[in-house]
PDB file of N, CA and C in Angstrom:
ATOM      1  N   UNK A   1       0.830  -1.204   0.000  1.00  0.00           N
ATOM      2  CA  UNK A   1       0.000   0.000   0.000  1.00  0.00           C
ATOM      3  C   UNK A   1       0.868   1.259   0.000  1.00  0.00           C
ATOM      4  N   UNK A   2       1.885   1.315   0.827  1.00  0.00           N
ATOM      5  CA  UNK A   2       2.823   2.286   0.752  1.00  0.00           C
ATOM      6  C   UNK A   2       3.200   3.052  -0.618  1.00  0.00           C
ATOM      7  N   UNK A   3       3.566   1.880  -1.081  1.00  0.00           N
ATOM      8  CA  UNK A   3       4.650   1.908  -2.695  1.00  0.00           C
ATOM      9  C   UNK A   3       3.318   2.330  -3.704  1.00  0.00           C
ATOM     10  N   UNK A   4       2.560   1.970  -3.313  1.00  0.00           N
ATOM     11  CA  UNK A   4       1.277   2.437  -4.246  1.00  0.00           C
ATOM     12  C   UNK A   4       1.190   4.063  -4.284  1.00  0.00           C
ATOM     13  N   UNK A   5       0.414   4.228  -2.991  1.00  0.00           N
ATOM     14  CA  UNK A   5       0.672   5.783  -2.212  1.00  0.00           C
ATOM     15  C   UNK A   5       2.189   6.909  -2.747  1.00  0.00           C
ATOM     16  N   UNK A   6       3.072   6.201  -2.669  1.00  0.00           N
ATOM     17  CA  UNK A   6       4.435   6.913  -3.430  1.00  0.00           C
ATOM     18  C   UNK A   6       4.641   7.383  -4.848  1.00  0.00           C
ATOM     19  N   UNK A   7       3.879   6.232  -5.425  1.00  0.00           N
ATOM     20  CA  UNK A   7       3.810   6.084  -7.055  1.00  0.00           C
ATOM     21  C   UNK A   7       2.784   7.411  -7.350  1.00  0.00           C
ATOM     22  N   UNK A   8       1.492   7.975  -6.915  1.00  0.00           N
ATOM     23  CA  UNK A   8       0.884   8.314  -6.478  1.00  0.00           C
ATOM     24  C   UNK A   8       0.980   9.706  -6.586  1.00  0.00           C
ATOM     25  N   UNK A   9       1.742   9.919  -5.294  1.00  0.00           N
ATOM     26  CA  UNK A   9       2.521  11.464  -4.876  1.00  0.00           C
ATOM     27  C   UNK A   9       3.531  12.102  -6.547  1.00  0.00           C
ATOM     28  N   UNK A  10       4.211  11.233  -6.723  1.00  0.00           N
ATOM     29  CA  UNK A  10       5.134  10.578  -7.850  1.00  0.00           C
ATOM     30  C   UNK A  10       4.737  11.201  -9.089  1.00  0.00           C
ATOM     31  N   UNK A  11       3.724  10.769  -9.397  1.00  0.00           N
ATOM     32  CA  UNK A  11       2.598  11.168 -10.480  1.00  0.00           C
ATOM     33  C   UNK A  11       2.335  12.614 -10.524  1.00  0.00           C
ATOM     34  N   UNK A  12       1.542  13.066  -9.470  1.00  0.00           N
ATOM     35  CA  UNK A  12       1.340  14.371  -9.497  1.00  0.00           C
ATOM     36  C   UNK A  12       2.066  15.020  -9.322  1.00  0.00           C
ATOM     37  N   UNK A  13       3.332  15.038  -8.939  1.00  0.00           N
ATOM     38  CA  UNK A  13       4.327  15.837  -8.561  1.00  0.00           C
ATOM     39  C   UNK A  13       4.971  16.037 -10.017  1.00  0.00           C
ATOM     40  N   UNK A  14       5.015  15.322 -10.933  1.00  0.00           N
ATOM     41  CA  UNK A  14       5.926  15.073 -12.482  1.00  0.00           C
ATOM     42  C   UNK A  14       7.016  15.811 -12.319  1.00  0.00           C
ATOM     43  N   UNK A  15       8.103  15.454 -13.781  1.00  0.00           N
ATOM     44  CA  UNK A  15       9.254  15.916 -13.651  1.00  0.00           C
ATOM     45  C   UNK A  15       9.314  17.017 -14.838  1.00  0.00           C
ATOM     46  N   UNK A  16      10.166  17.741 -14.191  1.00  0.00           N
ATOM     47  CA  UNK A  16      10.732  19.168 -14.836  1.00  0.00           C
ATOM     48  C   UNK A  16      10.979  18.832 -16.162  1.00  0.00           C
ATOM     49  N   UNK A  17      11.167  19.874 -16.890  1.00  0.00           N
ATOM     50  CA  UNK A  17      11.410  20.164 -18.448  1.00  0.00           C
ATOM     51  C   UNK A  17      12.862  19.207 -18.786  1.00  0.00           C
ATOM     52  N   UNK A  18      13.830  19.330 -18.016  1.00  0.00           N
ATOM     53  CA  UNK A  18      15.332  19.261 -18.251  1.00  0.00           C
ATOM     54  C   UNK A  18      15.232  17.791 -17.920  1.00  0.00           C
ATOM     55  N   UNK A  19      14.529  17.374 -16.892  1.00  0.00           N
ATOM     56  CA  UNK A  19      14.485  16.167 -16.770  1.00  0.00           C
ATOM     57  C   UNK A  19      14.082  15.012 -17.751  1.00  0.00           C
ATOM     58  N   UNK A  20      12.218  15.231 -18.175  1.00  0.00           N
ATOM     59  CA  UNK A  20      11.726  15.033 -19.317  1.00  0.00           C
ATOM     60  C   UNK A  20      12.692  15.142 -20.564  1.00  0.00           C
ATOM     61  N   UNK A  21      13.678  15.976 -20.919  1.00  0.00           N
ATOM     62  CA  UNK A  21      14.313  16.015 -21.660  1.00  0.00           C
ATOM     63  C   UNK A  21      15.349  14.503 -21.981  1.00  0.00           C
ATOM     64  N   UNK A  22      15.591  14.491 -20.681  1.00  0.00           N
ATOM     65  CA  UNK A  22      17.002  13.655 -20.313  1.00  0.00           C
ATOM     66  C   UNK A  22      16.657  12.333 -20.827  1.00  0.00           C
ATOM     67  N   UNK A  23      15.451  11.612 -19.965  1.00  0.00           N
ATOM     68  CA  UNK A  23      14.439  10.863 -20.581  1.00  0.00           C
ATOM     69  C   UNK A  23      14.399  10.333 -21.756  1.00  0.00           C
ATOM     70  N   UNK A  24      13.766  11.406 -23.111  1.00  0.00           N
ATOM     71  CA  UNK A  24      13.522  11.523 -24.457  1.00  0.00           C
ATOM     72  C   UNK A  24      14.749  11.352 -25.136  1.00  0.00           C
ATOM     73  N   UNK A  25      15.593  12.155 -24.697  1.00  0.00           N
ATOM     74  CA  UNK A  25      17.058  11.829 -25.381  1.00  0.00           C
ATOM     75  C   UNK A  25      17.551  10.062 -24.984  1.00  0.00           C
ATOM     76  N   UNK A  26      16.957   9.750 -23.820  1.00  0.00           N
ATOM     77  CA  UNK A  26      17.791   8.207 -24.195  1.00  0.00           C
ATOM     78  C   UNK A  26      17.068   7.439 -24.722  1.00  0.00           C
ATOM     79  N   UNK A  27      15.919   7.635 -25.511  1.00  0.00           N
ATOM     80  CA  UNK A  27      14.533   6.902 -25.790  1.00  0.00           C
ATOM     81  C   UNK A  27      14.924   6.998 -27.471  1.00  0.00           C
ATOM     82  N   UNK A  28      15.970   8.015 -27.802  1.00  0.00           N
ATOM     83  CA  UNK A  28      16.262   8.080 -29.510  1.00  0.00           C
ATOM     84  C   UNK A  28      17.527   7.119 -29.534  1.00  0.00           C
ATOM     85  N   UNK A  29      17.640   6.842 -30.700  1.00  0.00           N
ATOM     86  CA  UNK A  29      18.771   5.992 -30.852  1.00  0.00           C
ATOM     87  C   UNK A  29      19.638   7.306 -32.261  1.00  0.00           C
ATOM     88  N   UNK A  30      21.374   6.740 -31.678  1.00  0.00           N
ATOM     89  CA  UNK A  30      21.906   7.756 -32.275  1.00  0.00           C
ATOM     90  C   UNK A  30      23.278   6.458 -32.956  1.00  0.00           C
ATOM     91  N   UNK A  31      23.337   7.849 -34.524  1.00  0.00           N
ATOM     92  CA  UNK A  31      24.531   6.693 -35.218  1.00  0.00           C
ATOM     93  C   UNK A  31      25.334   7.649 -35.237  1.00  0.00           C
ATOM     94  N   UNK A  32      27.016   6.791 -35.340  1.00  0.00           N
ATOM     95  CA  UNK A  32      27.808   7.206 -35.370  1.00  0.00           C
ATOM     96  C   UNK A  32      28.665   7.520 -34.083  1.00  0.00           C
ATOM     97  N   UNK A  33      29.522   7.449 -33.821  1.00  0.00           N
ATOM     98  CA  UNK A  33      30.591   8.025 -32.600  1.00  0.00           C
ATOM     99  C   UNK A  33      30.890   9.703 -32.061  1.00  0.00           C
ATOM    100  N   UNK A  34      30.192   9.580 -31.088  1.00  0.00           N
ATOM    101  CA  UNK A  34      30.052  11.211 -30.773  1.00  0.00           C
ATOM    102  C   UNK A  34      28.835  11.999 -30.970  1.00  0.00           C
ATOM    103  N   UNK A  35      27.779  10.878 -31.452  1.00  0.00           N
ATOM    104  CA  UNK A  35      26.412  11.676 -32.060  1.00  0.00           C
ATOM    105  C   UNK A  35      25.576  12.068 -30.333  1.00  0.00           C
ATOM    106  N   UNK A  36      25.157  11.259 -29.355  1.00  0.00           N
ATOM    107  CA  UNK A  36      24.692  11.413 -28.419  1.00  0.00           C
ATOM    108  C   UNK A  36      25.384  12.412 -27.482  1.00  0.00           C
ATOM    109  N   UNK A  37      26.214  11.990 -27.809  1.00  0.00           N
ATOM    110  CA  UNK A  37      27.328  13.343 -26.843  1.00  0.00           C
ATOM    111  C   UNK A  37      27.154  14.881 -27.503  1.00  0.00           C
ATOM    112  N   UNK A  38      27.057  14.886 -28.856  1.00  0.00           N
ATOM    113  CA  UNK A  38      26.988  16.168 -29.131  1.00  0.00           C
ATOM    114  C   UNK A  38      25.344  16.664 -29.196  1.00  0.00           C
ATOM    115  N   UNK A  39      24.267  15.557 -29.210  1.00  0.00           N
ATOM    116  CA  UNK A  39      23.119  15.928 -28.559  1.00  0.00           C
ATOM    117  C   UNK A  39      23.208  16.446 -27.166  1.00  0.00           C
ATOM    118  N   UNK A  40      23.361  15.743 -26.297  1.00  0.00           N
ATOM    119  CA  UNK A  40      23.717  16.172 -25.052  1.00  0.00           C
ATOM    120  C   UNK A  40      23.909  17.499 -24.825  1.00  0.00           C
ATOM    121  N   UNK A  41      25.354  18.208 -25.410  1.00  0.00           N
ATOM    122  CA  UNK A  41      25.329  19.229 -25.512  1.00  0.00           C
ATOM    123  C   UNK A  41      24.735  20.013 -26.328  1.00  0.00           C
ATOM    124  N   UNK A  42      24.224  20.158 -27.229  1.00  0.00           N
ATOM    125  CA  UNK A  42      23.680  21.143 -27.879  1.00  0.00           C
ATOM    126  C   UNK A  42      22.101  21.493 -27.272  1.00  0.00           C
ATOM    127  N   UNK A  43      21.249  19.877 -27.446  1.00  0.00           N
ATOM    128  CA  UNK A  43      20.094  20.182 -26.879  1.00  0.00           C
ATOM    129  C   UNK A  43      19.737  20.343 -25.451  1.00  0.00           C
ATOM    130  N   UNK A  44      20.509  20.035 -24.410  1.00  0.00           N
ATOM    131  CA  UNK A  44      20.264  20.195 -23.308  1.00  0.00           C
ATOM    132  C   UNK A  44      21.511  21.033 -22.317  1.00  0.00           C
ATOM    133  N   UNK A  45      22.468  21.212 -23.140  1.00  0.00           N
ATOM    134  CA  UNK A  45      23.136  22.417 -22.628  1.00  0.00           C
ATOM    135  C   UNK A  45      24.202  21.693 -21.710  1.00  0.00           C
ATOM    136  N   UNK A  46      23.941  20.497 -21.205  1.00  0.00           N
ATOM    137  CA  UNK A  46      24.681  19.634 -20.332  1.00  0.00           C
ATOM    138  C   UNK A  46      26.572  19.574 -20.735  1.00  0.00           C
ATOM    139  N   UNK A  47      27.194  18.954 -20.205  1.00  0.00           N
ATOM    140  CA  UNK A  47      28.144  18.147 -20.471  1.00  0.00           C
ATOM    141  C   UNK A  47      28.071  16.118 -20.254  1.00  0.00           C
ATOM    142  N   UNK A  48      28.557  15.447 -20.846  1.00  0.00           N
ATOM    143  CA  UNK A  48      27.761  14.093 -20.801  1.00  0.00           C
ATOM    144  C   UNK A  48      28.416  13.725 -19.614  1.00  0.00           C
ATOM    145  N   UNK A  49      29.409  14.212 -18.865  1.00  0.00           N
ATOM    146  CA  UNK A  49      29.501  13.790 -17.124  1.00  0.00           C
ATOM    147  C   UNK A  49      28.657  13.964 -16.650  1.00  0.00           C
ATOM    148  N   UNK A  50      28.079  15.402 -16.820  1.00  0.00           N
ATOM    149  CA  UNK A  50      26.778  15.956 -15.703  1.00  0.00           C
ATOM    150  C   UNK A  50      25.220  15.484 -15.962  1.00  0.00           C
ATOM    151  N   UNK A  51      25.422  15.003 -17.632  1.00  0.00           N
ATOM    152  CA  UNK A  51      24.062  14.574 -17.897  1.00  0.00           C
ATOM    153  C   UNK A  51      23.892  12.850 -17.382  1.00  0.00           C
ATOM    154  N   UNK A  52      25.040  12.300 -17.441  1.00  0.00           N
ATOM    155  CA  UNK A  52      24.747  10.997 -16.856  1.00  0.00           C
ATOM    156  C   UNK A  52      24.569  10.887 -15.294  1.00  0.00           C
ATOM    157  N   UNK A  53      25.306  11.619 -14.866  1.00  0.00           N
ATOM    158  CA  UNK A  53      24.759  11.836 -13.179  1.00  0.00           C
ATOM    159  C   UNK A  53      23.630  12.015 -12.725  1.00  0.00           C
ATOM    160  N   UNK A  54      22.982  13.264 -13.655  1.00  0.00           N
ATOM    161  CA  UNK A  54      21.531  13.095 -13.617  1.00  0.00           C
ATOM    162  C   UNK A  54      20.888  12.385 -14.154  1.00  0.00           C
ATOM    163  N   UNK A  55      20.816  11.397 -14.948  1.00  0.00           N
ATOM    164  CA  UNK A  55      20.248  10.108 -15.470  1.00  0.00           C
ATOM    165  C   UNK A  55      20.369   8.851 -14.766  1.00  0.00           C
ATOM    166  N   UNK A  56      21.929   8.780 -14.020  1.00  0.00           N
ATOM    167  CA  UNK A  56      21.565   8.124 -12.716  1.00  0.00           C
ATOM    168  C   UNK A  56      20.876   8.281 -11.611  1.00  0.00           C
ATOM    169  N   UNK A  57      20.741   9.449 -11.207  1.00  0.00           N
ATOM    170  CA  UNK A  57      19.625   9.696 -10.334  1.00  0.00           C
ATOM    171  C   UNK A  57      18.392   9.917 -10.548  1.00  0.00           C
ATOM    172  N   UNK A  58      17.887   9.972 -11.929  1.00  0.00           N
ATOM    173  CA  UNK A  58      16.691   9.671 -12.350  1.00  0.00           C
ATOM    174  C   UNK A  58      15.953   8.307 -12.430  1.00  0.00           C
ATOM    175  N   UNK A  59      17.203   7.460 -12.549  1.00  0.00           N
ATOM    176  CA  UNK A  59      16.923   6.168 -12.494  1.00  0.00           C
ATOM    177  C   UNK A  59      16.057   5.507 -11.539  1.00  0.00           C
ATOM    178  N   UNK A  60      16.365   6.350 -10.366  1.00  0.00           N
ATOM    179  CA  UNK A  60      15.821   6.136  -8.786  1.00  0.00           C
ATOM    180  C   UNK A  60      14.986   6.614  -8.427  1.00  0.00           C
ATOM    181  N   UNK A  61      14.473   7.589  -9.367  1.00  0.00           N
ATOM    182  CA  UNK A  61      13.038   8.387  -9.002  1.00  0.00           C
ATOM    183  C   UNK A  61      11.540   7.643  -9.200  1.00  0.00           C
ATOM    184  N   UNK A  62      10.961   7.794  -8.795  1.00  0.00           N
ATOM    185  CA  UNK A  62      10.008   7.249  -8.813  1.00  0.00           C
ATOM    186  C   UNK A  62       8.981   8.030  -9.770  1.00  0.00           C
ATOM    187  N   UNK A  63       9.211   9.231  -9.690  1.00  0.00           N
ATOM    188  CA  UNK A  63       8.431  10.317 -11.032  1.00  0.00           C
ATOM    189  C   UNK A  63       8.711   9.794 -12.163  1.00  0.00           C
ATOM    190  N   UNK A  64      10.426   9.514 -12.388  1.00  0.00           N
ATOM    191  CA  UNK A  64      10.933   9.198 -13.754  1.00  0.00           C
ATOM    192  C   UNK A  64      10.482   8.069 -14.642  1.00  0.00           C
ATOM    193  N   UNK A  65       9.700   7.173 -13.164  1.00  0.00           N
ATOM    194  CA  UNK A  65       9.401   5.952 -13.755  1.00  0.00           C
ATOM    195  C   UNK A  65       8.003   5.926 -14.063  1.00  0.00           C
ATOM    196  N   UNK A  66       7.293   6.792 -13.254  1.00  0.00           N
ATOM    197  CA  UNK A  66       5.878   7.158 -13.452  1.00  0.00           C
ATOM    198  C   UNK A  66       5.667   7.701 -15.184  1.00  0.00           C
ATOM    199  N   UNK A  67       6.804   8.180 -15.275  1.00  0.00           N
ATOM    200  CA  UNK A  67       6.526   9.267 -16.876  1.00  0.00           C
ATOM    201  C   UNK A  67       7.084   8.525 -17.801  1.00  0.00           C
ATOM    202  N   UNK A  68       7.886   7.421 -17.581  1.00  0.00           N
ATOM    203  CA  UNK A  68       8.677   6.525 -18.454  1.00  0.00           C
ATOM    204  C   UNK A  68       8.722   5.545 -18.696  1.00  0.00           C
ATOM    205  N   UNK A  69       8.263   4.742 -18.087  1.00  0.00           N
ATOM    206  CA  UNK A  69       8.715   2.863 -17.386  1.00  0.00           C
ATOM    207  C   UNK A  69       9.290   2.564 -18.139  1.00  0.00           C
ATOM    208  N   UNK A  70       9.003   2.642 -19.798  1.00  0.00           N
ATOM    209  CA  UNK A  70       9.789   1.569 -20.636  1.00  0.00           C
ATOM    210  C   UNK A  70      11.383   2.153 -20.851  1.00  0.00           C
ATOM    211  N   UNK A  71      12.078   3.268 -20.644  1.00  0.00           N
ATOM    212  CA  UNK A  71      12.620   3.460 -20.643  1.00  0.00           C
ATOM    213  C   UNK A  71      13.921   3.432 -19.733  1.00  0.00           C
ATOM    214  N   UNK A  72      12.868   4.012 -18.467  1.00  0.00           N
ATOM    215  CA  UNK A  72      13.209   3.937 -17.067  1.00  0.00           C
ATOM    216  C   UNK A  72      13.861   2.036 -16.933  1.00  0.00           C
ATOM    217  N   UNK A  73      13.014   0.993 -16.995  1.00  0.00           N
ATOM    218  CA  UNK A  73      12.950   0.029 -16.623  1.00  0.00           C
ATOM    219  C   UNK A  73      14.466  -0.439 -17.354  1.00  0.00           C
ATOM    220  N   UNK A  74      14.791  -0.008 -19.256  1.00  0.00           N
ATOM    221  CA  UNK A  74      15.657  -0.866 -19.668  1.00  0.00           C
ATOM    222  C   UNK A  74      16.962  -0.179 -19.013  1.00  0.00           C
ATOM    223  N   UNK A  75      17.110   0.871 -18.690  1.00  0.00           N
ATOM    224  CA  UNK A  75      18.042   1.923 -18.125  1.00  0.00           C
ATOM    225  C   UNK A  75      18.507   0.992 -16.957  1.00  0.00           C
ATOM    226  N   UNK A  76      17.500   0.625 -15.924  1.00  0.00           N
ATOM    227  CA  UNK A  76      18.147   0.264 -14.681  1.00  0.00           C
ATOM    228  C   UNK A  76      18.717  -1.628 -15.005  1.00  0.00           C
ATOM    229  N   UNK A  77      17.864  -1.967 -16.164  1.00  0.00           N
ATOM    230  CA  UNK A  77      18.316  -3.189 -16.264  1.00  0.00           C
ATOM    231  C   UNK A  77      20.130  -3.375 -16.942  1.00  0.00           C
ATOM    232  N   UNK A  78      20.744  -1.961 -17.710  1.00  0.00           N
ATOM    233  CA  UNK A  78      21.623  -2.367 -17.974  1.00  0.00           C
ATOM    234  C   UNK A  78      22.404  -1.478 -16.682  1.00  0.00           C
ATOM    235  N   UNK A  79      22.180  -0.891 -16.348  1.00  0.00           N
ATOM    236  CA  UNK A  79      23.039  -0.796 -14.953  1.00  0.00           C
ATOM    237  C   UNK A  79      22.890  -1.476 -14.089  1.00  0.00           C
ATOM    238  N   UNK A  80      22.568  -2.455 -13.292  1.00  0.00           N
ATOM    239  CA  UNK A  80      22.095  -3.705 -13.203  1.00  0.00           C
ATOM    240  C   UNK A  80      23.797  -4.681 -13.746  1.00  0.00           C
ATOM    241  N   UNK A  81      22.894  -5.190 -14.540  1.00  0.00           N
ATOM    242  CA  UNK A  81      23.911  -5.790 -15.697  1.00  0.00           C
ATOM    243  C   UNK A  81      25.765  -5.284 -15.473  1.00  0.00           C
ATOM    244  N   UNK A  82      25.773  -3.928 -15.764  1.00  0.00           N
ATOM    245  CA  UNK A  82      27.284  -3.182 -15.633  1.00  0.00           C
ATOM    246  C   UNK A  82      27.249  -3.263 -14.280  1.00  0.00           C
ATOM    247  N   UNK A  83      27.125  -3.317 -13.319  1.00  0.00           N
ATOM    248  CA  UNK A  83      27.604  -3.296 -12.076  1.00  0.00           C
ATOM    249  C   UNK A  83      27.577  -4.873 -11.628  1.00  0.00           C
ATOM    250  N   UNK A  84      26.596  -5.988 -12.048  1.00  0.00           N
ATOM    251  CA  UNK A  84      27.258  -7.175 -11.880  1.00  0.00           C
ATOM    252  C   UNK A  84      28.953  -7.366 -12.290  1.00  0.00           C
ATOM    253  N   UNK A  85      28.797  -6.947 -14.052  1.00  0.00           N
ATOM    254  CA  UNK A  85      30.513  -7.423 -14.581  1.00  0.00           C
ATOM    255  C   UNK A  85      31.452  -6.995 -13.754  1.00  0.00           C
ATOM    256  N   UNK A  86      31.122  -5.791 -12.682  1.00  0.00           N
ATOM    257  CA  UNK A  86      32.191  -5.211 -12.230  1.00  0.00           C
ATOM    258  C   UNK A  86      32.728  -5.625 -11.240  1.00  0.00           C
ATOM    259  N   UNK A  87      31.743  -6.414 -10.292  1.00  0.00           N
ATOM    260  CA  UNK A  87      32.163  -7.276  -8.972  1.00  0.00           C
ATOM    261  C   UNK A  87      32.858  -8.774  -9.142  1.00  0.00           C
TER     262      UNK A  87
END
């Protein structure tokens, strides 16, 4: 009931523009070497250190997942994944 109630709060609360952004950008697929990175910067003004930091901590939001799941969900499954190989 809790986690329900959270999801909930979650929802109505939604996420910011920059966030939503962050989101959409990993939901496109990009060709070539350097193409996502120079999205990164151009459309969201970021650097791709600072934009993945915040994409890791989006990961954990519960808004992010409210506005995303399918995205949200494959995101945490390959970090997941990369942090098994690493142990």
């Amino acid at each position: 009931m809790e986690h329900a109630d959270e999801e909930r709060r979650a929802r109505a609360e939604g996420l910011g523009a920059a966030e939503r952004g962050i989101l959409a950008l990993e939901g496109r697929g990009f060709s070539g070497p350097g193409a996502k990175e120079r999205a990164i910067r151009e459309e969201l003004d970021l650097s791709p250190v600072r934009y993945y930091q915040l994409l890791n901590a989006l990961l954990d939001d519960p808004r992010a997942l409210a506005h995303d799941p399918v995205t949200v969900n494959r995101l945490r499954r390959v970090r997941e994944t990369r942090r098994g190989e690493r142990q």
